[in-house]
Protein backbone atom coordinates (compact mmCIF):
# COMPACT_ATOMS: atom_id res chain seq x y z
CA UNK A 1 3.43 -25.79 12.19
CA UNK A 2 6.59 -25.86 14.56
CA UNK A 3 5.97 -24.99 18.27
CA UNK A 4 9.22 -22.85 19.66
CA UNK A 5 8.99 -22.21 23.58
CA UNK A 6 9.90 -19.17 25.26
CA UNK A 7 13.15 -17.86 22.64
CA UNK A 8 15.14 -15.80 24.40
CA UNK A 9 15.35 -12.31 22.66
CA UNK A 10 18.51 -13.02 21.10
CA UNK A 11 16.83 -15.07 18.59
CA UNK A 12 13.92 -13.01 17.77
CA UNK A 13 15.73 -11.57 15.08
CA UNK A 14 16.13 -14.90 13.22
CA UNK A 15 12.57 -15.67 13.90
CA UNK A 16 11.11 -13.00 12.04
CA UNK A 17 13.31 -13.45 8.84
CA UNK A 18 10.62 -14.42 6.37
CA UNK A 19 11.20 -16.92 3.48
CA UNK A 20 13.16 -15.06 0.56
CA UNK A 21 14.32 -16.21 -2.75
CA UNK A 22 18.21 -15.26 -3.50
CA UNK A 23 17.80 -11.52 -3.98
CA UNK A 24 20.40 -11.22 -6.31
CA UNK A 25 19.31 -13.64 -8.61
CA UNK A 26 15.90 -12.32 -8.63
CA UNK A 27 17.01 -8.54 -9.21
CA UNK A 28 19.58 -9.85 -12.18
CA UNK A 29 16.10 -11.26 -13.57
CA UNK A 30 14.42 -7.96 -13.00
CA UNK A 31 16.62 -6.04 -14.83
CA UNK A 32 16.99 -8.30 -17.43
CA UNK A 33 13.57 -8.09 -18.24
CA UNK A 34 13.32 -4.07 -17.73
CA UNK A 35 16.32 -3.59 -20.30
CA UNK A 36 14.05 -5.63 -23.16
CA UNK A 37 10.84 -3.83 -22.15
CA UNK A 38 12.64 -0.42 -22.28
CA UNK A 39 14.28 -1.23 -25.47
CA UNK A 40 11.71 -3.34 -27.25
CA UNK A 41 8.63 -2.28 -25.54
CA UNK A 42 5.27 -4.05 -26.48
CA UNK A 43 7.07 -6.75 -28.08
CA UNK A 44 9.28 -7.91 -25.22
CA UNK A 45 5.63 -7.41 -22.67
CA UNK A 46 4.00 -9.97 -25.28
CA UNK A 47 6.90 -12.34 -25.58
CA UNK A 48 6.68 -12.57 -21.46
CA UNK A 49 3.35 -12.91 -21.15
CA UNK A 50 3.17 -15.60 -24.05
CA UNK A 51 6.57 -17.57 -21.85
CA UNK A 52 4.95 -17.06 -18.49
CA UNK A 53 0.79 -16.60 -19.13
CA UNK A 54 -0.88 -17.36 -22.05
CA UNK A 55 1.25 -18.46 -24.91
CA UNK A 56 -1.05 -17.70 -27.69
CA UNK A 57 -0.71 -13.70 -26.97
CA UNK A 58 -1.61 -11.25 -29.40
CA UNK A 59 -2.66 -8.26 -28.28
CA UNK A 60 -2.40 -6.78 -24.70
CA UNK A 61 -5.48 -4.16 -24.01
CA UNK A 62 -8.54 -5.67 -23.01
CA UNK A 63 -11.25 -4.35 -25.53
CA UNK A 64 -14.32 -2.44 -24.15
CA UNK A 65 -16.97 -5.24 -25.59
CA UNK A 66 -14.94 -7.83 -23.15
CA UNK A 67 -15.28 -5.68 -20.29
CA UNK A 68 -19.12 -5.15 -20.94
CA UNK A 69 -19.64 -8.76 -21.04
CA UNK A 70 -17.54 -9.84 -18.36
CA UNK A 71 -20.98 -8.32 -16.37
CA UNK A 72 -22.90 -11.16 -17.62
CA UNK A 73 -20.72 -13.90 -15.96
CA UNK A 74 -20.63 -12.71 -12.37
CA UNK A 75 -23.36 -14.05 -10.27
CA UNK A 76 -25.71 -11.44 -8.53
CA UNK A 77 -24.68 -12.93 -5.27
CA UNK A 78 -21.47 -11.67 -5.72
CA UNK A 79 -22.62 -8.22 -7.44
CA UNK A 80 -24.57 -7.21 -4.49
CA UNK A 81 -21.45 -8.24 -2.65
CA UNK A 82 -18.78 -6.54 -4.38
CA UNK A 83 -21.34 -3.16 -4.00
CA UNK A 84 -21.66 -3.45 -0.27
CA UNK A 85 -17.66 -3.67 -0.07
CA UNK A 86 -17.80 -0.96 -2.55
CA UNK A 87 -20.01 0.93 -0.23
CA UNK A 88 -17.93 0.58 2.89
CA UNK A 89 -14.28 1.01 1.33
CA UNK A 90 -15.98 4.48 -0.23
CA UNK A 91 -17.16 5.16 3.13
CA UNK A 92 -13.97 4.79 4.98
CA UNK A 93 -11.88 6.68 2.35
CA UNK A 94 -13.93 9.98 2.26
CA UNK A 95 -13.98 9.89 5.77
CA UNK A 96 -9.90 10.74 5.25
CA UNK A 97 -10.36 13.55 2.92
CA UNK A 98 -8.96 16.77 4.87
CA UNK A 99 -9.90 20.49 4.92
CA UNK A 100 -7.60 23.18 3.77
CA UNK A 101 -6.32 25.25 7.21
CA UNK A 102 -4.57 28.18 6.95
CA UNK A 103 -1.85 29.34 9.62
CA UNK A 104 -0.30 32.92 10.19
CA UNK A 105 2.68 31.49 11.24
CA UNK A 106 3.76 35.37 11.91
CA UNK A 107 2.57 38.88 11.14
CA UNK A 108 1.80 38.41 7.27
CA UNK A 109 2.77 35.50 6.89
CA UNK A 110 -0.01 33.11 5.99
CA UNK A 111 1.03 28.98 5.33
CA UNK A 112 -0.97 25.76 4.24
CA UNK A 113 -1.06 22.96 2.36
CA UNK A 114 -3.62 21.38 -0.65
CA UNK A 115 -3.99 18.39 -1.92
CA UNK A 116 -3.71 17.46 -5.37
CA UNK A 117 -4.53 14.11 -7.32
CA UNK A 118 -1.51 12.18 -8.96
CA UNK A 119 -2.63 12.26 -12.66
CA UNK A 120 -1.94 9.18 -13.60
CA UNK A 121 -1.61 5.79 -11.57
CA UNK A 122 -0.88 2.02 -12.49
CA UNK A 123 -2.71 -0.84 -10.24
CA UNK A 124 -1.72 -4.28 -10.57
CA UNK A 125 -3.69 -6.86 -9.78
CA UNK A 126 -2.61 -10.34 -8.99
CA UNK A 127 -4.54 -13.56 -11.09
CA UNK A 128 -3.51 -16.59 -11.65
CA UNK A 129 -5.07 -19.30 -8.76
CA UNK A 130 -6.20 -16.72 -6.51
CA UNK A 131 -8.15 -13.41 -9.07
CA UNK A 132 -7.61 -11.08 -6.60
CA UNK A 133 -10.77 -8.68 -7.53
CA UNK A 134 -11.21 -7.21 -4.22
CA UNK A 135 -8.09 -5.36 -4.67
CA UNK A 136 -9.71 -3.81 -7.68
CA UNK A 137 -11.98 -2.31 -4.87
CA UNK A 138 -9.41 -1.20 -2.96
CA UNK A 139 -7.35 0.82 -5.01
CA UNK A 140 -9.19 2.45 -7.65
CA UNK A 141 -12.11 3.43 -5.06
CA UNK A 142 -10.09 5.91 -3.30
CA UNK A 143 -7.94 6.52 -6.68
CA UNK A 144 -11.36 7.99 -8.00
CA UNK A 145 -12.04 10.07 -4.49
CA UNK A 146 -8.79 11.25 -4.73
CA UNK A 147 -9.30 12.79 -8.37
CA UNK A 148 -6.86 11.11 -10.14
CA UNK A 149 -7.69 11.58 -14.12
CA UNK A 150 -6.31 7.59 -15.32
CA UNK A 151 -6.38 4.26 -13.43
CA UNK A 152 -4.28 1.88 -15.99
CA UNK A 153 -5.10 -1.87 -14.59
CA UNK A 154 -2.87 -4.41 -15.56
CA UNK A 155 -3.68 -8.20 -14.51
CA UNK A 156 -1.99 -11.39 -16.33
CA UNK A 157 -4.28 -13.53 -18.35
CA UNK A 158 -5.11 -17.58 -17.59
CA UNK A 159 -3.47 -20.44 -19.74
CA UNK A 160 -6.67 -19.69 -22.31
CA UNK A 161 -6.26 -15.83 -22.46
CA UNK A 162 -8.58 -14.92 -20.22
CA UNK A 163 -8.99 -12.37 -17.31
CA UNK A 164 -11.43 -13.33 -14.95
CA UNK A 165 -14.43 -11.85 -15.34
CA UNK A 166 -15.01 -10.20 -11.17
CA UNK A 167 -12.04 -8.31 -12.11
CA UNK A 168 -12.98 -6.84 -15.21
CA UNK A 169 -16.50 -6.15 -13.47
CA UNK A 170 -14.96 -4.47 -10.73
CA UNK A 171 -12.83 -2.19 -13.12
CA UNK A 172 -15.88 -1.02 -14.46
CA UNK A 173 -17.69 -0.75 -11.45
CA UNK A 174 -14.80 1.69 -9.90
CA UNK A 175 -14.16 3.85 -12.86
CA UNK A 176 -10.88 1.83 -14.26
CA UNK A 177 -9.61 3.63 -17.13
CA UNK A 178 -8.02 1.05 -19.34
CA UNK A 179 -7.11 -2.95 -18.77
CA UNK A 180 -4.21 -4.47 -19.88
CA UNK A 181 -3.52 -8.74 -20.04
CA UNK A 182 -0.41 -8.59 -18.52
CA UNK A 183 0.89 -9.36 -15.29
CA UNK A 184 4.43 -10.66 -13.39
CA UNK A 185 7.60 -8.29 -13.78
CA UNK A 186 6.65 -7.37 -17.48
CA UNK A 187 3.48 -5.46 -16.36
CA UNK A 188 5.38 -3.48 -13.88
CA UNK A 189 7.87 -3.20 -16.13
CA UNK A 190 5.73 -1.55 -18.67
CA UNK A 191 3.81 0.69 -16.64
CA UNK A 192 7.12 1.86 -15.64
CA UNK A 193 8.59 2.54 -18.83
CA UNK A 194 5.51 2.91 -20.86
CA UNK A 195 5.00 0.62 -24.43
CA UNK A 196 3.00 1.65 -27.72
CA UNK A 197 -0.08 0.18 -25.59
CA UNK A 198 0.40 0.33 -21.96
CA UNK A 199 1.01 4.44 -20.74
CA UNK A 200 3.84 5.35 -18.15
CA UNK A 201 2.62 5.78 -15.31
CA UNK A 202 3.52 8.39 -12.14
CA UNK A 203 2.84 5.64 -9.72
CA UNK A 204 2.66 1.80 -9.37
CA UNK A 205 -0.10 0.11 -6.57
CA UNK A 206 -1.06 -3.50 -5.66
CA UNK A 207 0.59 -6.55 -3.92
CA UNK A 208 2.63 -9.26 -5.42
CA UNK A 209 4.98 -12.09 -5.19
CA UNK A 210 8.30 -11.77 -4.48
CA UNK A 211 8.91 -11.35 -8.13
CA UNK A 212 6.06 -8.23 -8.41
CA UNK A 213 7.77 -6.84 -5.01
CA UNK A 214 11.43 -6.77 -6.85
CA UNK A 215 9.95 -5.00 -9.86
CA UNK A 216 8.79 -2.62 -8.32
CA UNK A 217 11.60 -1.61 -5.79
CA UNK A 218 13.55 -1.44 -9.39
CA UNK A 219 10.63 0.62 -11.19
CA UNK A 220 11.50 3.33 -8.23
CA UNK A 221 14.99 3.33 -9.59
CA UNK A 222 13.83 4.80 -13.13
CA UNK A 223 11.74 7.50 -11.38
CA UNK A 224 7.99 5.59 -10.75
CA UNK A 225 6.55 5.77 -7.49
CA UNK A 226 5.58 2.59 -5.69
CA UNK A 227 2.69 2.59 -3.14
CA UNK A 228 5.55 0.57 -0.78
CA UNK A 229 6.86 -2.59 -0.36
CA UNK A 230 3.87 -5.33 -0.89
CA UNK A 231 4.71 -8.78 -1.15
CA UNK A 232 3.43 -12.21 0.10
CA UNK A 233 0.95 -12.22 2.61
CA UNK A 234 1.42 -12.93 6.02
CA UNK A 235 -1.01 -12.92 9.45
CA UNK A 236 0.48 -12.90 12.96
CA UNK A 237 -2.10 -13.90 15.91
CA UNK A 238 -1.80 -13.13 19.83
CA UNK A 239 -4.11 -15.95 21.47
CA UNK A 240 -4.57 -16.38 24.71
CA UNK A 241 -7.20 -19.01 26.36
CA UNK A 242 -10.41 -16.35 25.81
CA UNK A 243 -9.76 -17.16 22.12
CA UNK A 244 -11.50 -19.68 20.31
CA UNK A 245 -8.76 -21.96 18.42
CA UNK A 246 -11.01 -22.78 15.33
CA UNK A 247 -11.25 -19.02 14.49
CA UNK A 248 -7.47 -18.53 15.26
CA UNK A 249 -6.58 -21.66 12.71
CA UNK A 250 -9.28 -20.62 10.18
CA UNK A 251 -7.56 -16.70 10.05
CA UNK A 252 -3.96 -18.72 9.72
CA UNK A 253 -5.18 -20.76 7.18
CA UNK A 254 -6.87 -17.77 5.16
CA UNK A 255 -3.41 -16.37 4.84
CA UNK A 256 -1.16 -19.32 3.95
CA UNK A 257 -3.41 -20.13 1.25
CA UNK A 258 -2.60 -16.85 -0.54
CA UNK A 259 1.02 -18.62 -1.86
CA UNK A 260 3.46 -20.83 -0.80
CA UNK A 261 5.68 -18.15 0.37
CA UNK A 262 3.09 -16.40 2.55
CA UNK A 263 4.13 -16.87 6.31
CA UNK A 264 1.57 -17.15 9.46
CA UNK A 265 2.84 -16.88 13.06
CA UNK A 266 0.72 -17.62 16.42
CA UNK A 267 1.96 -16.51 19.83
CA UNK A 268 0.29 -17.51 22.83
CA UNK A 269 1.32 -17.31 26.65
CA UNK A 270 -0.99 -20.76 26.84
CA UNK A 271 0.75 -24.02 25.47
CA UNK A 272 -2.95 -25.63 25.72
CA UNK A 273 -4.10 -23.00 23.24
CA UNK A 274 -0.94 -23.51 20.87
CA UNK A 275 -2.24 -27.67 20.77
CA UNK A 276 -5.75 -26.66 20.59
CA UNK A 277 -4.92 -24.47 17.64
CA UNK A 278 -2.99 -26.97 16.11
CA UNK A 279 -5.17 -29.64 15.75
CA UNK A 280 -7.69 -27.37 14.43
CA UNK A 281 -5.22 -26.42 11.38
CA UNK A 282 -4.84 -30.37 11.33
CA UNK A 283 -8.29 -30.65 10.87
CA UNK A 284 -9.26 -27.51 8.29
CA UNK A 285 -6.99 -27.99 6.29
CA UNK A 286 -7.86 -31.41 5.09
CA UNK A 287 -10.77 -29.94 3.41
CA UNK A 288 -9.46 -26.46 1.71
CA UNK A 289 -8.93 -26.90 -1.72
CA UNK A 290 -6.01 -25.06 -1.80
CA UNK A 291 -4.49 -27.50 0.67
CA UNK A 292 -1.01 -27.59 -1.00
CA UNK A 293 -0.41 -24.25 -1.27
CA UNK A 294 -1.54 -23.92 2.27
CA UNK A 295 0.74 -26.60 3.49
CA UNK A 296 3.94 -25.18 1.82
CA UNK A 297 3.21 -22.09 3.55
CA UNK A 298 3.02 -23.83 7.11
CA UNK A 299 6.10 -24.84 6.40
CA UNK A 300 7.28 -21.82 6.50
CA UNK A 301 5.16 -20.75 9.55
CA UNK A 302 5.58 -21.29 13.10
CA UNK A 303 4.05 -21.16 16.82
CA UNK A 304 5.82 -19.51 19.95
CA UNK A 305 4.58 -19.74 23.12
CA UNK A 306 5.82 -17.10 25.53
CA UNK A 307 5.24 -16.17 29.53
CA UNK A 308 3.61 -13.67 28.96
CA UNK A 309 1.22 -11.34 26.37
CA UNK A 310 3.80 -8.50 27.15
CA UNK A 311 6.45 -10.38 25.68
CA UNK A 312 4.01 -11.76 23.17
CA UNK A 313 3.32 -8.02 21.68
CA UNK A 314 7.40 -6.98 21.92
CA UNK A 315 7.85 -9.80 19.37
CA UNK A 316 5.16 -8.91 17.17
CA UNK A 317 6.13 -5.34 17.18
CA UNK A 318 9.87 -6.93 16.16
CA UNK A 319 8.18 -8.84 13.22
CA UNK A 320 6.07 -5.81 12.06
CA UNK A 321 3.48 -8.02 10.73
CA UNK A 322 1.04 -6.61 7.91
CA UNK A 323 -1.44 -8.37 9.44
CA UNK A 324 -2.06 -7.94 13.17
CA UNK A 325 -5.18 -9.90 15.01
CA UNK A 326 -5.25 -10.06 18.71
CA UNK A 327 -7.45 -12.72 19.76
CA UNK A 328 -7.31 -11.99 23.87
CA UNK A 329 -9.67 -11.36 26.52
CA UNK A 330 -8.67 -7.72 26.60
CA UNK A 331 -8.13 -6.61 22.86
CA UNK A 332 -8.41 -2.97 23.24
CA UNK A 333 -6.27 -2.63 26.17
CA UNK A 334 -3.63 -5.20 24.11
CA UNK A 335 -3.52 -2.89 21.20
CA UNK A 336 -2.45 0.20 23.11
CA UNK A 337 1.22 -1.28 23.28
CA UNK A 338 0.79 -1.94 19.20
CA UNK A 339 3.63 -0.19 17.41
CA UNK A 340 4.52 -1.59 14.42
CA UNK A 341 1.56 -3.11 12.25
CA UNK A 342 -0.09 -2.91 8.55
CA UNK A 343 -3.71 -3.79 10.15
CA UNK A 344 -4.89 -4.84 13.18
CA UNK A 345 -7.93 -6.84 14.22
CA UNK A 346 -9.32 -6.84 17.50
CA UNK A 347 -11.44 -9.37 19.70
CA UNK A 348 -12.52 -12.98 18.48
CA UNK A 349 -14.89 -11.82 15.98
CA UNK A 350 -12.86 -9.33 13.89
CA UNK A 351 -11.74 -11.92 11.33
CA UNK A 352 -9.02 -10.78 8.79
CA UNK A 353 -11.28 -11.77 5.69
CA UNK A 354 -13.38 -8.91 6.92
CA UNK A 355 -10.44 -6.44 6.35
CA UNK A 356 -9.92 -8.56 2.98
CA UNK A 357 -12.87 -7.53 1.58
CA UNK A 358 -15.81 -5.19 3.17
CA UNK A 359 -15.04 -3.44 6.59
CA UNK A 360 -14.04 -0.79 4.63
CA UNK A 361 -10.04 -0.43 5.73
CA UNK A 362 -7.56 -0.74 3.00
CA UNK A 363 -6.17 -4.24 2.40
CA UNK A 364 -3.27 -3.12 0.69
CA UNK A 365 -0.31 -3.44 3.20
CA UNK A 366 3.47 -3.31 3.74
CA UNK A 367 4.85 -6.32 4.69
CA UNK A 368 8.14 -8.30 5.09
CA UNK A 369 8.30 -6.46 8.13
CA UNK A 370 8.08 -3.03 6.21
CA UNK A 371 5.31 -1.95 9.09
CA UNK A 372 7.85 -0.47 10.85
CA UNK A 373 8.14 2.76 8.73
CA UNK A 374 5.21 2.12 6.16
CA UNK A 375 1.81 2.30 6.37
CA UNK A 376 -1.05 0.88 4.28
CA UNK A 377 -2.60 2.46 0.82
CA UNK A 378 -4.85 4.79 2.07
CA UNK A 379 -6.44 8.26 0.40
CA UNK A 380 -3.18 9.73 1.03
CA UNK A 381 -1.38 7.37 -1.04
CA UNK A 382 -3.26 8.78 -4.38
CA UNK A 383 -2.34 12.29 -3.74
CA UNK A 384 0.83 14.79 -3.18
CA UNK A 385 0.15 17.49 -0.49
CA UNK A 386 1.58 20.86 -2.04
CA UNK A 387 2.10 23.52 0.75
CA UNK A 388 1.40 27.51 -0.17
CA UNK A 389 2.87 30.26 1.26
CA UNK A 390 1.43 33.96 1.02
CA UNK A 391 3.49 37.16 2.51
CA UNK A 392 2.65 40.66 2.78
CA UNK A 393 4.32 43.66 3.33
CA UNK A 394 4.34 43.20 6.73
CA UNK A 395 5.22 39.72 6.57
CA UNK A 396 8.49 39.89 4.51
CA UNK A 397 9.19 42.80 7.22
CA UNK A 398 8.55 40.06 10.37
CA UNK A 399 10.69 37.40 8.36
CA UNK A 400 13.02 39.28 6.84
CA UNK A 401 15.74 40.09 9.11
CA UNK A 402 15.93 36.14 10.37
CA UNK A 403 15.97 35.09 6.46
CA UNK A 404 18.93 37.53 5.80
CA UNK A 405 21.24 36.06 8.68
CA UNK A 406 20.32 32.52 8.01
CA UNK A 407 21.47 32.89 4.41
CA UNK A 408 24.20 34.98 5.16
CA UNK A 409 25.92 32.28 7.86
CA UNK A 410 25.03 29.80 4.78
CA UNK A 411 27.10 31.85 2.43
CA UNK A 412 24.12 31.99 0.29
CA UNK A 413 24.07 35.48 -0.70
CA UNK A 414 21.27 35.49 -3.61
CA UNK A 415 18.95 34.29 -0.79
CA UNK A 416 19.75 36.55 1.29
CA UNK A 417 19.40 39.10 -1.62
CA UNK A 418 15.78 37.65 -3.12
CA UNK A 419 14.62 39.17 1.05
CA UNK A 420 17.01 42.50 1.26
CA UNK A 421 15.71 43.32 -2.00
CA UNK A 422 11.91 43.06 -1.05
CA UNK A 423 12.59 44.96 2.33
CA UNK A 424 14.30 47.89 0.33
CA UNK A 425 11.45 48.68 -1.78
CA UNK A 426 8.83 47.99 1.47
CA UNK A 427 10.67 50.63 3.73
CA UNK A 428 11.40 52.80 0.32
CA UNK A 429 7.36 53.02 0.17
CA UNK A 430 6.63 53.22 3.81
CA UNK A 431 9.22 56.47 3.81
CA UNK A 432 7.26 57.84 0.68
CA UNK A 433 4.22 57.67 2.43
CA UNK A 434 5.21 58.97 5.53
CA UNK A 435 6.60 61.86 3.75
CA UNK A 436 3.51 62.35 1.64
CA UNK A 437 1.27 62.34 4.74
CA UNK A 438 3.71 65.33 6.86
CA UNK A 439 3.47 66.96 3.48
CA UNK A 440 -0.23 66.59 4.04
CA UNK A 441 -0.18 67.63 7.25
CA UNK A 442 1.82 70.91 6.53
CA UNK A 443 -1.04 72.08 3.93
């Protein structure tokens, strides 16, 4: 990994550029592929999946006997792990469910806002090398808390037509509605569009390469949400000499061997630690068996050593990394000046595998510097907040004359009607009864 010392900040900006393929070539792919899916539907899904996935391609919903069975292949070790993880992301994601409070903003005039369940939702989840079941976990968990009525999966099948068998479990396990083999820009493309066998959906979730990332800024284009921008993986540490550099290489090795385009960055105010760390990559990653795909990442990657940890955390808020993990003496204190950040991990101990899988937090977060304005999935993300309004007599009264000169100045004259009209007939009424009651009072 290249060691840069002490950049002035005119260069930060090239620093955090991470490794892109052409865009325009990839979007001209994109929409290649989303003009035969909308005109051709299943047939152009299955004619991707056969070029790209498993060439012997039939059908593309996984059948319910498959899914039962895939039980049967997943060791009880990793059962009882997948529950606890289940347990904890549950956990955190009712702890975010929010009570209904109602404001009288003025006389009679009563506002708040409800949540209410997108109906239907699309998860993708990544296969290939890396089965990515956890993420299984950590979408359709809080898709089910929030109420939403279908979770469509869609995951690409191995070279023998296969899905592997912890995702299908974990489907189950969450309440998954339907599987689909069928990954890469033609399962985005379909859940976008919707086939004869994969349903439109109201909104797309789950990470991706750079090729998943494009399809989905382009299913937003045809009127499907997108959970945000979620691409390749990428970790950025803040070390200083309380850390220990075997942890700090082991975290920047757990991200670089997500893909070869994933991107790890280590800043330390300590050149010893930057060497210490270093050598301890040197020496892990002889034995990880993704080793390749590790190294092309490093490649990618880089160390910066800086004076200070101030200058240290103004970089990383710059970079906006979805992974944060501050690996100082003072953690806490450290993260106070955190601005931009998907997650952030705090103190020597707080691995990022932990987020991964079973703290509990989300692991579903923007990246490629998209920290700066998104957050992560969370039990918002599965839900639209509707606000309601209520106004009585004496609210349309109290509002009323402030409506009709706001409209009026906007030349919007029906506005200001829809309120003149409503105050009439109030202070018609209010008259009547005032001359009932003297009449009343006469007798």
């Amino acid at each position: 990994m290249k060691t840069i010392n002490n950049p002035s900040e005119s260069k930060w900006k090239k620093l955090t550029e991470r490794p892109l393929i052409k865009q325009r070539k990839l979007m001209d792919m994109v929409e290649k592929m989303f003009y035969d899916i909308h005109r051709k539907g299943d047939k152009a899904v299955l004619a991707y999946s056969r070029k790209f996935d498993y060439p012997a391609q039939q059908t593309l919903e996984v059948e319910r006997e498959t899914i039962a069975q895939a039980a049967e292949k997943v060791p009880e070790r990793l059962k009882q792990a997948i529950a606890l993880a289940q347990k904890n992301i549950e956990a955190f994601h009712l702890s975010q469910q929010e009570e209904v409070r109602k404001t009288e903003t003025a006389p009679g005039v009563v506002c708040w806002r409800e949540s209410r369940p997108i109906e239907r939702i699309g998860i993708y989840i990544p296969g290939g090398t890396a089965p990515l079941f956890s993420t299984v976990l950590m979408l359709a968990v809080p898709a089910k808390i929030a109420g939403c009525s279908e979770i469509v999966l869609c995951t690409p099948p191995n070279e023998e037509g296969e899905i592997h068998p912890a995702i299908l479990y974990a489907a189950e396990q969450t309440g998954v509605t339907r599987i689909f083999a069928a990954g890469g820009i033609q399962a985005i493309g379909a859940m976008t569009f919707g086939t004869d066998s994969i349903p439109r959906v109201d909104k797309i979730f789950g990470p991706g390469n750079q090729y998943v990332m494009a399809a989905k800024r382009s299913a937003q284009f045809y009127g499907t949400a997108i959970d945000m921008p979620a691409g390749p993986s990428e970790v950025l540490i803040i070390a200083d000499n309380n850390c220990n550099p075997a942890y700090v290489a082991a975290d920047l090795l757990s991200q670089a061997e997500h893909g070869p385009d994933s991107q790890v960055i280590l800043l330390s105010d300590n050149k010893q630690v930057i060497k210490a760390v270093n050598k301890e990559l040197e020496l892990q990653l002889e034995a990880l068996p993704r080793k390749e795909i590790a190294t092309e990442a490093l490649k990618n990657s880089r160390a910066i050593l800086f004076r200070d940890l101030e200058s240290c955390i103004a970089f990383s808020n710059t970079y906006a990394p979805e992974h944060l993990i501050l690996a100082t003496e003072n953690p806490v204190l450290l993260s106070r000046d955190v601005v931009n950040a998907g997650s952030v991990f705090l103190g020597n101990y707080s691995c990022e595998s932990a987020g991964d899988y079973a703290s509990g937090t989300n692991h579903t977060l923007p990246t490629s510097g998209h920290a700066r304005a998104y957050s992560g999935v969370s039990l918002d993300s599965f839900v639209k907040k509707i606000t309601f309004q209520q106004l009585s007599e004496e609210g349309i009264l109290s509002l009323g004359p402030a409506i009709e000169a706001m409209a009026e100045a906007e030349e919007l004259f029906a506005h200001k009607n829809a309120v003149s009209l409503r105050m009439g007939s109030v202070m018609a009424n209010k008259m009547k009864m005032n001359e009932e009651n003297s009449n009343n009072e006469t007798f």
